[in-house]
C-alpha atoms as a PDB file:
ATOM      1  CA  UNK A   1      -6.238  34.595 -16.308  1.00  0.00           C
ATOM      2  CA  UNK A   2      -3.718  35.588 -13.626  1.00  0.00           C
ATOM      3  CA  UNK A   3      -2.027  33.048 -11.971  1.00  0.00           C
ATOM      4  CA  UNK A   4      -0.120  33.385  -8.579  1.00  0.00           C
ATOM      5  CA  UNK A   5       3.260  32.271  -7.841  1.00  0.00           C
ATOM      6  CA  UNK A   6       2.126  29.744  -5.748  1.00  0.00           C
ATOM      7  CA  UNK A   7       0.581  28.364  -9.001  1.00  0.00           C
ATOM      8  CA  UNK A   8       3.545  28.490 -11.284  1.00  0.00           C
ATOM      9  CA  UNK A   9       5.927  26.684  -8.627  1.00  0.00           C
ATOM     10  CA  UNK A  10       6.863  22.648  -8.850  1.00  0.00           C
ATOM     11  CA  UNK A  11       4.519  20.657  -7.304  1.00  0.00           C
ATOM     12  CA  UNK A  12       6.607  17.954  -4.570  1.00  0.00           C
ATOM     13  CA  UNK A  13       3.696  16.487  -2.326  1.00  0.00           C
ATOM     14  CA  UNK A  14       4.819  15.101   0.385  1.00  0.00           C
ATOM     15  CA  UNK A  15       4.632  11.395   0.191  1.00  0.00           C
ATOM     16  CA  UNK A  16       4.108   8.667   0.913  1.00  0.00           C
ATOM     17  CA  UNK A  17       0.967   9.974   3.014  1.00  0.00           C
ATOM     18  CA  UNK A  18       0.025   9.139   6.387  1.00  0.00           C
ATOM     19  CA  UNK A  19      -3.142   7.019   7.592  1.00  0.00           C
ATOM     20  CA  UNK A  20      -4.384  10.509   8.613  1.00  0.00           C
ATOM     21  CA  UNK A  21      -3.789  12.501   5.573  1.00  0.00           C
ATOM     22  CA  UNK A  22      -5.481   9.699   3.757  1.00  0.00           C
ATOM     23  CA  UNK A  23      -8.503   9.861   6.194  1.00  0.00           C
ATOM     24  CA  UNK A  24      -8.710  13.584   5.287  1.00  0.00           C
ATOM     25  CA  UNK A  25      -8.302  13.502   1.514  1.00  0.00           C
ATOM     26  CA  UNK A  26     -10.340  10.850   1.564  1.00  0.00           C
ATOM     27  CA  UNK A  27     -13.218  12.563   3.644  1.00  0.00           C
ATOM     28  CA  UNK A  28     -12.802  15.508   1.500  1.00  0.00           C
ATOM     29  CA  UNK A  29     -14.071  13.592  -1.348  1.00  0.00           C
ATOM     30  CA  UNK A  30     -10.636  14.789  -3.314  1.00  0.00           C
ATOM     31  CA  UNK A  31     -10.088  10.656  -3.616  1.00  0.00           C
ATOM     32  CA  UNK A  32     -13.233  10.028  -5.020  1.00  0.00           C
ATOM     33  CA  UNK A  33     -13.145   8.828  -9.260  1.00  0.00           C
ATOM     34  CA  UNK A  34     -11.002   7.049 -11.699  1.00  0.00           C
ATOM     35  CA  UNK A  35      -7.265   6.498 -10.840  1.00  0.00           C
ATOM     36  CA  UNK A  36      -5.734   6.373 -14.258  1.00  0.00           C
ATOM     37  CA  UNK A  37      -2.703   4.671 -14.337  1.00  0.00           C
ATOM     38  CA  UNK A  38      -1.186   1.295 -14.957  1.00  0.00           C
ATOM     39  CA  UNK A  39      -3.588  -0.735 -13.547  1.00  0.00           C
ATOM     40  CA  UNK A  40      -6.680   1.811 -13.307  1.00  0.00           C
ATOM     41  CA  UNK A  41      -8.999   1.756 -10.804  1.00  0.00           C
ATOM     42  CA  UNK A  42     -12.128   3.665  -9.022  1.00  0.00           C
ATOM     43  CA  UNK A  43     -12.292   4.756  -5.880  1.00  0.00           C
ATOM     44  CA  UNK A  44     -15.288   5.794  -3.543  1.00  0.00           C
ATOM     45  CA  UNK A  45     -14.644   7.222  -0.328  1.00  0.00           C
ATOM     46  CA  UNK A  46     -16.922   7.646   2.819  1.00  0.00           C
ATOM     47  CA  UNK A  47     -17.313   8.238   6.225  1.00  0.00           C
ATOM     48  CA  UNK A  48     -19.883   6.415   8.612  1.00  0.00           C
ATOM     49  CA  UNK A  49     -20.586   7.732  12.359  1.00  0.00           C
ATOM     50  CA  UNK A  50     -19.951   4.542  14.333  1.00  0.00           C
ATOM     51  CA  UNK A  51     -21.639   4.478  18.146  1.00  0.00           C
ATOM     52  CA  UNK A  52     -19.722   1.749  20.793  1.00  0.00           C
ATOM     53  CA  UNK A  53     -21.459   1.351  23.838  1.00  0.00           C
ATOM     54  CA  UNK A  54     -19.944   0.052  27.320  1.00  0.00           C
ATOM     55  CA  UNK A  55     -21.645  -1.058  30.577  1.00  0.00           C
ATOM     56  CA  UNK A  56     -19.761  -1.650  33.803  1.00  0.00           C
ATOM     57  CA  UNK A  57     -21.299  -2.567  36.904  1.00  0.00           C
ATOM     58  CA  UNK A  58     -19.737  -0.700  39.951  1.00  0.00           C
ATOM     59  CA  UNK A  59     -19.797  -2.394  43.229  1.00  0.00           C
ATOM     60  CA  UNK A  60     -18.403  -0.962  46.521  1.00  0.00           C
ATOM     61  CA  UNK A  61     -15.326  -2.497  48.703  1.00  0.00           C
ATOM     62  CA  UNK A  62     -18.130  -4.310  50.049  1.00  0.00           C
ATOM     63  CA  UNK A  63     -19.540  -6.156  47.278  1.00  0.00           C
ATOM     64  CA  UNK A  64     -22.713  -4.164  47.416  1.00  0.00           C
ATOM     65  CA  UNK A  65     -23.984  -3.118  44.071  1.00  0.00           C
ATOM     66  CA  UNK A  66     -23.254   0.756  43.510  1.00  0.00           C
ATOM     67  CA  UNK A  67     -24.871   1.079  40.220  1.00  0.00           C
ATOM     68  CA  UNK A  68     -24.156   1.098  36.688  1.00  0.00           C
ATOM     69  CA  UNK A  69     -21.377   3.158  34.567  1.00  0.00           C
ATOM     70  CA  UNK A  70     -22.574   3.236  31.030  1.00  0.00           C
ATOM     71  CA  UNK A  71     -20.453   5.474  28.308  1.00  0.00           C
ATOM     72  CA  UNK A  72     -20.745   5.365  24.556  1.00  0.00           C
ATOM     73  CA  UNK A  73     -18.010   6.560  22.351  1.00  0.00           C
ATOM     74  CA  UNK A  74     -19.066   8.292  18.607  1.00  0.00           C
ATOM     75  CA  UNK A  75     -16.155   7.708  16.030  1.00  0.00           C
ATOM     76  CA  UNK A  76     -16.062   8.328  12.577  1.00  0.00           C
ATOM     77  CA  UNK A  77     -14.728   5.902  10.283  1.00  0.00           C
ATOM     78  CA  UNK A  78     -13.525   5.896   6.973  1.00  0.00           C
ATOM     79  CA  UNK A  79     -14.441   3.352   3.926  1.00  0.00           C
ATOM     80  CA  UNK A  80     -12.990   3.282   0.630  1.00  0.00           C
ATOM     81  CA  UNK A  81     -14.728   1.063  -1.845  1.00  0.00           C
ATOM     82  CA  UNK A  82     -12.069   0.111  -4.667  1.00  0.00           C
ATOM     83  CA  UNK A  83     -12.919  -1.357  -8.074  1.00  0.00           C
ATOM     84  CA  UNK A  84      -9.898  -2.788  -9.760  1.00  0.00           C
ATOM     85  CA  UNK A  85      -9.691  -5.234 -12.828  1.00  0.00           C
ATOM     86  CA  UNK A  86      -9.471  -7.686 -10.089  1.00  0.00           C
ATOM     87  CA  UNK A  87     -12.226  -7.123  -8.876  1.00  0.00           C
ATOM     88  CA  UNK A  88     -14.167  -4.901  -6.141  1.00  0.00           C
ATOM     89  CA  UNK A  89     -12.455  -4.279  -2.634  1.00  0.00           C
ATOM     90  CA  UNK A  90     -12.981  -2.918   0.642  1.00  0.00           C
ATOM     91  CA  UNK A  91     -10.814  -1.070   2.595  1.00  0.00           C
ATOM     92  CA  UNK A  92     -11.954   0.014   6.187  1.00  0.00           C
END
């Protein structure tokens, strides 16, 4: 097989990674497995859809009720589930 030079150079990766480089390794599913090292561990990554919704009453400069603003804000979050031989861990 034919390999590129691209393939035959050193690998440096950038480190140490940011919270966003995390979240998109992570959401790639390239984090997902057994971490063999010194102290091995597995880790499952995932990302939830997380809906926050906010009410606010408007009134006008006369106290008189105006209506209602409502807005809802869609995030995504990111969970890694850890198992270590300490046990099992959460990180959100």
């Amino acid at each position: 097989m034919v390999r590129s030079e691209l393939d035959n150079a050193d690998k440096r990766p950038l480190l140490p990674l940011s919270i966003g480089q995390v979240g998109l390794i992570g959401g790639s599913g390239m984090i997902n497995g057994l971490i063999d090292c010194d102290t091995p561990h597995i880790i499952k990554g995932r990302i939830i859809k997380v809906r926050q919704m906010e009410n606010e009453d408007k009134f006008s400069s006369k106290g008189i009720h105006m209506g209602q603003e409502i807005r809802e804000v869609i995030s995504n979050k990111m969970i890694f589930n850890v198992l270590t031989p300490d046990g099992f861990k959460a990180l959100t």
